[in-house]
Protein backbone atom coordinates (compact mmCIF):
# COMPACT_ATOMS: atom_id res chain seq x y z
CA UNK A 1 -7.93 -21.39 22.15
CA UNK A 2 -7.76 -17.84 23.60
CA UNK A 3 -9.78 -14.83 21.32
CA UNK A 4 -10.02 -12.51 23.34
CA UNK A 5 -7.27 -10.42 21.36
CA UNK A 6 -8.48 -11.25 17.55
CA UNK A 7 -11.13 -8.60 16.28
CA UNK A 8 -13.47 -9.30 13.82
CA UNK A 9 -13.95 -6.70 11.11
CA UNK A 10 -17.01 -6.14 8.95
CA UNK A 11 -16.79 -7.51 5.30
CA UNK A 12 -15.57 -4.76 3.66
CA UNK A 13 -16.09 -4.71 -0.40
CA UNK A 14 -13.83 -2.86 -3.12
CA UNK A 15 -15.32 0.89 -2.91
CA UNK A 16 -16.06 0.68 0.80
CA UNK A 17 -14.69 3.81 2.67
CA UNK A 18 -12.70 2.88 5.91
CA UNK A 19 -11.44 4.81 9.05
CA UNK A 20 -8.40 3.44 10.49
CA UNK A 21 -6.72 4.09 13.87
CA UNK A 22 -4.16 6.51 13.03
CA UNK A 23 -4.83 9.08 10.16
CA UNK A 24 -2.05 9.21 7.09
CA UNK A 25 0.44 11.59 7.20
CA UNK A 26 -1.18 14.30 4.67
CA UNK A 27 -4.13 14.27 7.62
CA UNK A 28 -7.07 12.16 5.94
CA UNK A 29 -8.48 9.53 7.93
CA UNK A 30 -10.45 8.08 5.02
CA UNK A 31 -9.15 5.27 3.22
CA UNK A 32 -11.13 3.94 0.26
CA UNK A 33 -11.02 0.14 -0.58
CA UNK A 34 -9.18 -0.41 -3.98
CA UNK A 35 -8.40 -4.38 -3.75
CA UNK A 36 -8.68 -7.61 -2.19
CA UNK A 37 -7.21 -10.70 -1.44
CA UNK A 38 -4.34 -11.58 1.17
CA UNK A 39 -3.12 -8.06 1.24
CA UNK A 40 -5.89 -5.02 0.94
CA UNK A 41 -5.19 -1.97 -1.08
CA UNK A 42 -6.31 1.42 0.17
CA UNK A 43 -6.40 4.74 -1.33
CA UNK A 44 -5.86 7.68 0.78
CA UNK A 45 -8.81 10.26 0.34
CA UNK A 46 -6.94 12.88 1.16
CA UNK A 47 -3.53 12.47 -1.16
CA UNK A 48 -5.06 9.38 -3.14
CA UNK A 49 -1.70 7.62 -2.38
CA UNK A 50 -2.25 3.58 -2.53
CA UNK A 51 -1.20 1.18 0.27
CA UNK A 52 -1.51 -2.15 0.68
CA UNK A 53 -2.06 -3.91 4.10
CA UNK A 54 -2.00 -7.35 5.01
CA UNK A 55 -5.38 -8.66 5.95
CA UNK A 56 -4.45 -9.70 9.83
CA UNK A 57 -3.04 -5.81 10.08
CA UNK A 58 -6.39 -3.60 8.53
CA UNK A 59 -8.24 -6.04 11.52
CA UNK A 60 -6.11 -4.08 13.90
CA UNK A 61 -5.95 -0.96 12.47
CA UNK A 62 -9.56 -0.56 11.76
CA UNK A 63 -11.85 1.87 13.43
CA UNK A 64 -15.58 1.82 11.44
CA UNK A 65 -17.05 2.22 8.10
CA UNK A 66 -17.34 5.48 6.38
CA UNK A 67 -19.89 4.75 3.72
């Protein structure tokens, strides 16, 4: 089986903030975690819109951990 393109993201936890790759329209790059499961919700910390994100996409999106 070839890895070499799957990333591995830290556990992230409900409260976690999160910088992804691209920043949300209104210009934040901060995301906050607001749920889990198969799809993750994120709050922008800019606009505080909610998202949700499948799982398999925030592990290609992400960048690091805020706080």
């Amino acid at each position: 089986m070839n890895n070499h393109n799957v990333r591995n993201i830290p556990t992230v936890a409900v409260g976690d903030t999160i910088a992804l790759k691209k920043a949300h329209p209104c210009g934040a790059n901060a995301w906050i975690v607001t749920g889990l499961g198969a799809d993750i919700r994120l709050q922008c910390s800019g606009c505080k819109r909610h998202v949700m994100i499948a799982r398999s996409e925030l592990e290609r999106r992400y960048r690091e951990h805020l706080a």
